[in-house]
Protein backbone atom coordinates (compact mmCIF):
# COMPACT_ATOMS: atom_id res chain seq x y z
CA UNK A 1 173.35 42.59 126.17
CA UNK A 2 172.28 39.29 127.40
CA UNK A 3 170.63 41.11 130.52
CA UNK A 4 168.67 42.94 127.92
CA UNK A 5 167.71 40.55 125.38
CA UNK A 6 166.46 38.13 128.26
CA UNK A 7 164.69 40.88 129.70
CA UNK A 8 163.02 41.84 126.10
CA UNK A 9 162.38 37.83 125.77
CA UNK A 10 160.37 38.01 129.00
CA UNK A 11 158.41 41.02 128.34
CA UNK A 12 157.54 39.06 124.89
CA UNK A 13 156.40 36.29 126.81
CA UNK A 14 154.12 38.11 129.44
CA UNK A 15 152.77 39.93 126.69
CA UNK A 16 151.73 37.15 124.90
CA UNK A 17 150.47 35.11 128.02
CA UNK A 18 148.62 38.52 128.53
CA UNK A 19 147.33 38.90 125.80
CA UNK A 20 145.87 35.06 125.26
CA UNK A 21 144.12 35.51 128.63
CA UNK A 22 142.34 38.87 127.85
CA UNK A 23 141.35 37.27 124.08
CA UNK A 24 139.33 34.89 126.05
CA UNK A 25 137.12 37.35 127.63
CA UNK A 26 136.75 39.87 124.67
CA UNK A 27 133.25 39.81 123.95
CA UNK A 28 131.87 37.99 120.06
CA UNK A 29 128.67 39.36 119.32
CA UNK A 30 126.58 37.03 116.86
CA UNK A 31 123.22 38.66 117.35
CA UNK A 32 121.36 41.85 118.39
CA UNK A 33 118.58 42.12 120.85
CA UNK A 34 115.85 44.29 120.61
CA UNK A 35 114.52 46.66 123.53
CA UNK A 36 111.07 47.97 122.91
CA UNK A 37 108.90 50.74 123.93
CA UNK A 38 111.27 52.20 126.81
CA UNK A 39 109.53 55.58 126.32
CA UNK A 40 106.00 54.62 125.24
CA UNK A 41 103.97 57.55 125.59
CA UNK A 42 102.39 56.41 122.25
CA UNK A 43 101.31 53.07 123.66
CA UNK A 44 98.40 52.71 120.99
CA UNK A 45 101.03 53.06 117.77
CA UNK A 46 101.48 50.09 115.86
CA UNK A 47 105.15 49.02 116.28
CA UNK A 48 107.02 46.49 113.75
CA UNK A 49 110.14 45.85 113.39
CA UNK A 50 112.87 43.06 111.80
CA UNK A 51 116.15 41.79 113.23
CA UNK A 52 118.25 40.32 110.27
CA UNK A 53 121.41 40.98 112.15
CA UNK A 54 124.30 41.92 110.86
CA UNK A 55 122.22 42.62 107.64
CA UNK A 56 119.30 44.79 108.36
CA UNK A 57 117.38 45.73 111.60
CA UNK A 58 114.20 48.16 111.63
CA UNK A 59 112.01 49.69 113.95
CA UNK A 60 108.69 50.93 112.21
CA UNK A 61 106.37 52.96 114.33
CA UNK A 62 103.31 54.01 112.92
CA UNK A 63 101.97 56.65 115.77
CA UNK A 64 99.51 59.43 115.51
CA UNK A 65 99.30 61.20 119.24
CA UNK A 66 98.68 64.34 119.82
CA UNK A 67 100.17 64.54 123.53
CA UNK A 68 103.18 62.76 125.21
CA UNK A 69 106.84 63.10 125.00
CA UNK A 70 107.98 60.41 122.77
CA UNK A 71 108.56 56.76 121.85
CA UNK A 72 111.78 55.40 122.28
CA UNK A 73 113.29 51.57 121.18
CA UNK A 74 116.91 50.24 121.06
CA UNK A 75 118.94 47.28 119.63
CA UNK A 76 122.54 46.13 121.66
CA UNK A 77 124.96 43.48 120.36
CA UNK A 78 124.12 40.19 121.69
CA UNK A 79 126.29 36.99 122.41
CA UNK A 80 124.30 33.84 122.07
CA UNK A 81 120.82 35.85 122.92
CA UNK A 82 121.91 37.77 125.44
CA UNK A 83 122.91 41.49 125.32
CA UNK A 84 126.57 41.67 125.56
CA UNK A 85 128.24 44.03 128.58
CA UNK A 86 131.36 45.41 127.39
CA UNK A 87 134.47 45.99 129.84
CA UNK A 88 135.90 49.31 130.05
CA UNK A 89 138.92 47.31 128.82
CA UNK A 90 137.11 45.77 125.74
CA UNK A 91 138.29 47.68 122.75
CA UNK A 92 135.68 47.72 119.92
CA UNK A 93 134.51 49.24 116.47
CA UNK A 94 130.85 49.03 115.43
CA UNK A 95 129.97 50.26 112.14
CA UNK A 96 126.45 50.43 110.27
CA UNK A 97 124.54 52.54 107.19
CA UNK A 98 120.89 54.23 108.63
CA UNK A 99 118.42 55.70 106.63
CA UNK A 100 115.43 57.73 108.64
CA UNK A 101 111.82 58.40 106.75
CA UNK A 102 108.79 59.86 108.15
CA UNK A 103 107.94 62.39 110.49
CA UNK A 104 110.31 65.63 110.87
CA UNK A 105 110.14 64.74 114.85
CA UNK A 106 112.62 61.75 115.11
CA UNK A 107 115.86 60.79 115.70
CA UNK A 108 118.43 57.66 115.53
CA UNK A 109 121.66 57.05 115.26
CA UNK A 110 124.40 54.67 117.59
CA UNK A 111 123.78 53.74 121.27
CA UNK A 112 126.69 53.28 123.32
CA UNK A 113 125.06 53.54 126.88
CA UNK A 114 126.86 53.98 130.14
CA UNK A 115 126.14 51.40 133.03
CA UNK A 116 123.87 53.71 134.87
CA UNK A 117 121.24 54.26 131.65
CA UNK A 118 121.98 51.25 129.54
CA UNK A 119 118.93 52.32 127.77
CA UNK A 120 118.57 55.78 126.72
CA UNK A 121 121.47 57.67 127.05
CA UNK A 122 125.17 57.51 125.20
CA UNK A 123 124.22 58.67 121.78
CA UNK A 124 125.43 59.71 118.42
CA UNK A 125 122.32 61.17 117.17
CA UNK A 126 120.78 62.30 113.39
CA UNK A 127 118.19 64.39 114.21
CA UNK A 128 115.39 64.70 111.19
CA UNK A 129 114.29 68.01 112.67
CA UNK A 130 117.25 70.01 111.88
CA UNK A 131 119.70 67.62 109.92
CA UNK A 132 121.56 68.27 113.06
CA UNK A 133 124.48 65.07 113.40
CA UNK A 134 126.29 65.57 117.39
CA UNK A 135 127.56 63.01 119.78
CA UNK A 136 126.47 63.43 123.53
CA UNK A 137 125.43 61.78 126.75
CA UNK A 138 126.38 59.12 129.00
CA UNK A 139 130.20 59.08 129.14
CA UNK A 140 130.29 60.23 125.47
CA UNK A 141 132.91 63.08 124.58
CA UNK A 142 130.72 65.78 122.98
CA UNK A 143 131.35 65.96 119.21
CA UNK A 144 128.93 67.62 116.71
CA UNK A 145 129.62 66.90 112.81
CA UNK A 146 127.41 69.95 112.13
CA UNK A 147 129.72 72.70 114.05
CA UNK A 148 132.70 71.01 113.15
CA UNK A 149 132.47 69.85 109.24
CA UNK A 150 128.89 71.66 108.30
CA UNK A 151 126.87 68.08 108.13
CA UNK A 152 123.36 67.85 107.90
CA UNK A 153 121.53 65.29 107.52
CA UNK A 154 118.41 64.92 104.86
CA UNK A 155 115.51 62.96 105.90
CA UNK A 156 115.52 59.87 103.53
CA UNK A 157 119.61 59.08 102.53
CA UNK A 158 122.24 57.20 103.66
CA UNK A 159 124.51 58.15 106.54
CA UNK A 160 127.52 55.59 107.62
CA UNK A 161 128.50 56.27 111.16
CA UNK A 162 131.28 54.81 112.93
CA UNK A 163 133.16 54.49 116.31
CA UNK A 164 135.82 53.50 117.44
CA UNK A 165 136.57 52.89 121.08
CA UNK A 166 140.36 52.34 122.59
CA UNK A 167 140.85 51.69 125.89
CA UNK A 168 145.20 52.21 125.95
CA UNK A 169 146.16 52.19 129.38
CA UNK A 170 142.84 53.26 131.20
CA UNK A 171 145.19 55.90 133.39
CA UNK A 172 145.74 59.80 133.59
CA UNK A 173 148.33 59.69 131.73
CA UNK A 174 147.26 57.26 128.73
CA UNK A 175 142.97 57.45 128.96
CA UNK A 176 140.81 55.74 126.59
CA UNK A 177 139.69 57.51 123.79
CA UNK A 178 136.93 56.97 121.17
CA UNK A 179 137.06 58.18 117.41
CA UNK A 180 133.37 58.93 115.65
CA UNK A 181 133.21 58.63 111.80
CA UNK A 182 130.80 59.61 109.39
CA UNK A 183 130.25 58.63 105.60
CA UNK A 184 128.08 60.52 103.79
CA UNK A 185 127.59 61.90 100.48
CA UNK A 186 130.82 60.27 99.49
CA UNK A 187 133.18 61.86 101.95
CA UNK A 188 134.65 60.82 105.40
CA UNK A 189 134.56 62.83 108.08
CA UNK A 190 135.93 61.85 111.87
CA UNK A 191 136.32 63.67 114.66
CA UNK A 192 139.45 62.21 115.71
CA UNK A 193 140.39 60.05 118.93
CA UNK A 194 138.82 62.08 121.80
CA UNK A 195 139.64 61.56 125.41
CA UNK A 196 137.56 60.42 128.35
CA UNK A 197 137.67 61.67 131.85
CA UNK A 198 137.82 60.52 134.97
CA UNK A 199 135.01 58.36 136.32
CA UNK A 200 133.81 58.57 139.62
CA UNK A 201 136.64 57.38 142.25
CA UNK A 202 133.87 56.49 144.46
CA UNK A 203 132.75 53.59 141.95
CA UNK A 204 136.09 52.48 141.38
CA UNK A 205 135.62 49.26 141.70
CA UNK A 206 133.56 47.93 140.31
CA UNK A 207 133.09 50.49 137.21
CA UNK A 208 136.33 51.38 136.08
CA UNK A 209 138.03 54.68 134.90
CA UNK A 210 139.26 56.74 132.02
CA UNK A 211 136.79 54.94 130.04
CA UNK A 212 133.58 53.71 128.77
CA UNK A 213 133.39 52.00 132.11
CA UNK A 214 131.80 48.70 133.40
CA UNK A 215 129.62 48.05 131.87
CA UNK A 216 128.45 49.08 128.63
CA UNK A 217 126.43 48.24 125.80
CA UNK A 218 126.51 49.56 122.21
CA UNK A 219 124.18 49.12 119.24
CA UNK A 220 121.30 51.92 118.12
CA UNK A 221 118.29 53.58 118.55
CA UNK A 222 115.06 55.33 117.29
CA UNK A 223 112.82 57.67 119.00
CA UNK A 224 109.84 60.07 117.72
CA UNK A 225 108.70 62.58 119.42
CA UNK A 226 105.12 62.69 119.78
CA UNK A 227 102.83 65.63 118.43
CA UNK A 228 102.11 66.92 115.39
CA UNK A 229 100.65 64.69 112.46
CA UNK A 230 102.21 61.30 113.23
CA UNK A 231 102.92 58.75 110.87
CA UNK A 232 105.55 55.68 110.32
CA UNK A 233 109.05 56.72 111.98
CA UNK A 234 111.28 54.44 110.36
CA UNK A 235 114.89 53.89 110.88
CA UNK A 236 116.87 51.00 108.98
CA UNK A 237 120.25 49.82 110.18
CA UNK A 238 121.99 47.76 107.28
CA UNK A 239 125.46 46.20 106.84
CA UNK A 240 126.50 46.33 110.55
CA UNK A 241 129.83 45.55 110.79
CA UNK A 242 131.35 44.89 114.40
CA UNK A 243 134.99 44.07 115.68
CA UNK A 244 137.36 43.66 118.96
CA UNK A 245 140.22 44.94 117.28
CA UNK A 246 139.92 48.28 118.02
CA UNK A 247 143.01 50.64 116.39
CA UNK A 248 143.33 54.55 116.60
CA UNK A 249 145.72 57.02 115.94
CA UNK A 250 146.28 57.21 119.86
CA UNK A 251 147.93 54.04 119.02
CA UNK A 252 150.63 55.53 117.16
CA UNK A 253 153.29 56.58 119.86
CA UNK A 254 156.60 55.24 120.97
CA UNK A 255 154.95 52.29 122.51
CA UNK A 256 152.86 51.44 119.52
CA UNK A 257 153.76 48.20 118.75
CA UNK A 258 153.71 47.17 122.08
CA UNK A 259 150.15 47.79 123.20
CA UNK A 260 148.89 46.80 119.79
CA UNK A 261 149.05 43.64 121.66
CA UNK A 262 146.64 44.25 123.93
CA UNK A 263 143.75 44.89 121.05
C-alpha cells in the first residue's frame, strides 16, 4: 500500500510539475490581426473594415467586377500584435456570432489553417449561395451541418459557430479530436468530437501528428466571389469568445481526470 500511495504521490507531482511547465507556453490571445486582400482579383473594390476585438470585427467590401475569381481577407488571434501559432499540443475553443449581407456569391465562417496554407484553407464555411454550413480543408475532419442536421443558412441572421479542439495524447491510439458547434435559430447542433489522422511521418518533426499540427492559426474569414452585380459583402464577427481550456467528451474515459490536467 505504501508502494502504491508513494507511487500515486509521484505521479501527482509530475503531473503537476507538467502541467505548470506546459501553462507557460499555452498561447493568451489579446488581439486579432487582420490579413487583407490575399485573393484580390477585385483590386479596385473599396475595402473597410473594424477590429474591436473580442467585440466586433468586419470586413466590408464594396466590389463590382465582372471577371476574376474572388476576394478573399482573414482575421487570426493575436498575442501582443502578433498572430499567435498554435502547437499541435495547444488545446483551444474559439467561439463567435457572424452575420453575412450582400451579394448571394460569398462566404465566411471560422479559419483554422494548417501550417502549409495559414491563409486560405482550414474552414468552417456559411455559404450565402446555397445556405450550405460544412467544415473542410486543411487538416479539418469533413463535417457538413446541412447533410447531417438539415441547416441552412439565410443571408442576413445570426449563426453562432463553435470549435473545440483537444489534443489527448497526440498518438494512434488516443488522436486529437475537434468538436464543431452551431447555434442557430435557438437550437444547438454539434457534430461531436471527430478524429484526426495521421500527419505526414516525413514532417515529423517539426510538425507534429494526430493533430492540428505545428503550427496553426485560427480566427475567420470572408471571401466574394467575383461576377455578377457586385455590391458590399459584409461579414460581422461579434462576441468572440476564446479559451485554452479545451474539454470534450473524448475526455470522458477511464483516464479522465487524469489528462484533464493537461488542458
Amino acid at each position: 500500500m505504501r508502494w502504491n500511495n508513494y507511487k500515486l504521490m509521484a505521479f501527482g507531482v509530475a503531473a503537476l510539475a507538467m502541467t505548470s511547465t506546459m501553462a507557460l507556453a499555452v498561447p493568451n490571445p489579446d488581439g486579432a490581426v487582420m490579413n487583407l486582400r490575399i485573393f484580390d482579383d477585385c483590386f479596385t473594390s473599396t475595402l473597410n473594415t473594424t477590429n474591436n476585438y473580442p467585440a466586433l470585427v468586419e470586413f466590408n467590401d464594396d466590389w463590382n467586377c465582372a471577371n476574376g475569381f474572388a476576394n478573399l481577407h482573414n482575421w487570426h488571434l493575436s498575442e501582443a500584435g502578433s498572430e499567435v501559432e498554435f502547437d499541435n499540443a495547444d488545446g483551444w475553443h474559439l467561439a463567435f456570432d457572424l452575420v453575412l449581407s450582400g451579394p448571394d456569391n460569398m462566404e465566411a465562417g471560422m479559419q483554422i489553417s494548417p501550417w502549409w496554407s495559414p491563409d486560405v484553407d482550414g474552414r468552417f464555411n456559411i455559404r450565402s449561395t446555397d445556405g450550405e454550413i460544412a467544415c473542410f480543408g486543411g487538416r479539418l475532419p469533413f463535417y457538413s451541418f446541412t447533410a447531417n442536421h438539415g441547416l441552412n443558412y439565410v443571408k442576413g441572421t445570426t449563426i453562432g459557430l463553435e470549435a473545440i479542439y483537444c489534443p489527448n495524447s497526440l498518438d494512434s491510439l488516443d488522436a486529437g479530436s475537434i468538436e464543431y458547434i452551431v447555434n442557430y435559430g435557438g437550437s444547438s447542433y454539434s457534430s461531436g468530437p471527430l478524429l484526426f489522422d495521421q500527419g505526414n511521418p516525413g514532417e515529423d518533426p517539426p510538425h507534429g501528428l494526430w493533430g492540428l499540427l505545428t503550427p496553426h492559426r485560427i480566427g475567420g474569414y470572408m471571401q466574394n466571389h467575383l461576377g455578377g452585380p457586385g455590391g458590399q459583402a459584409i461579414a460581422t464577427y461579434t462576441n468572440i469568445v476564446y479559451s485554452n481550456k479545451a474539454t470534450t467528451a473524448t475526455e470522458q474515459t477511464s483516464w479522465g481526470e487524469v489528462k484533464s490536467l493537461f488542458r
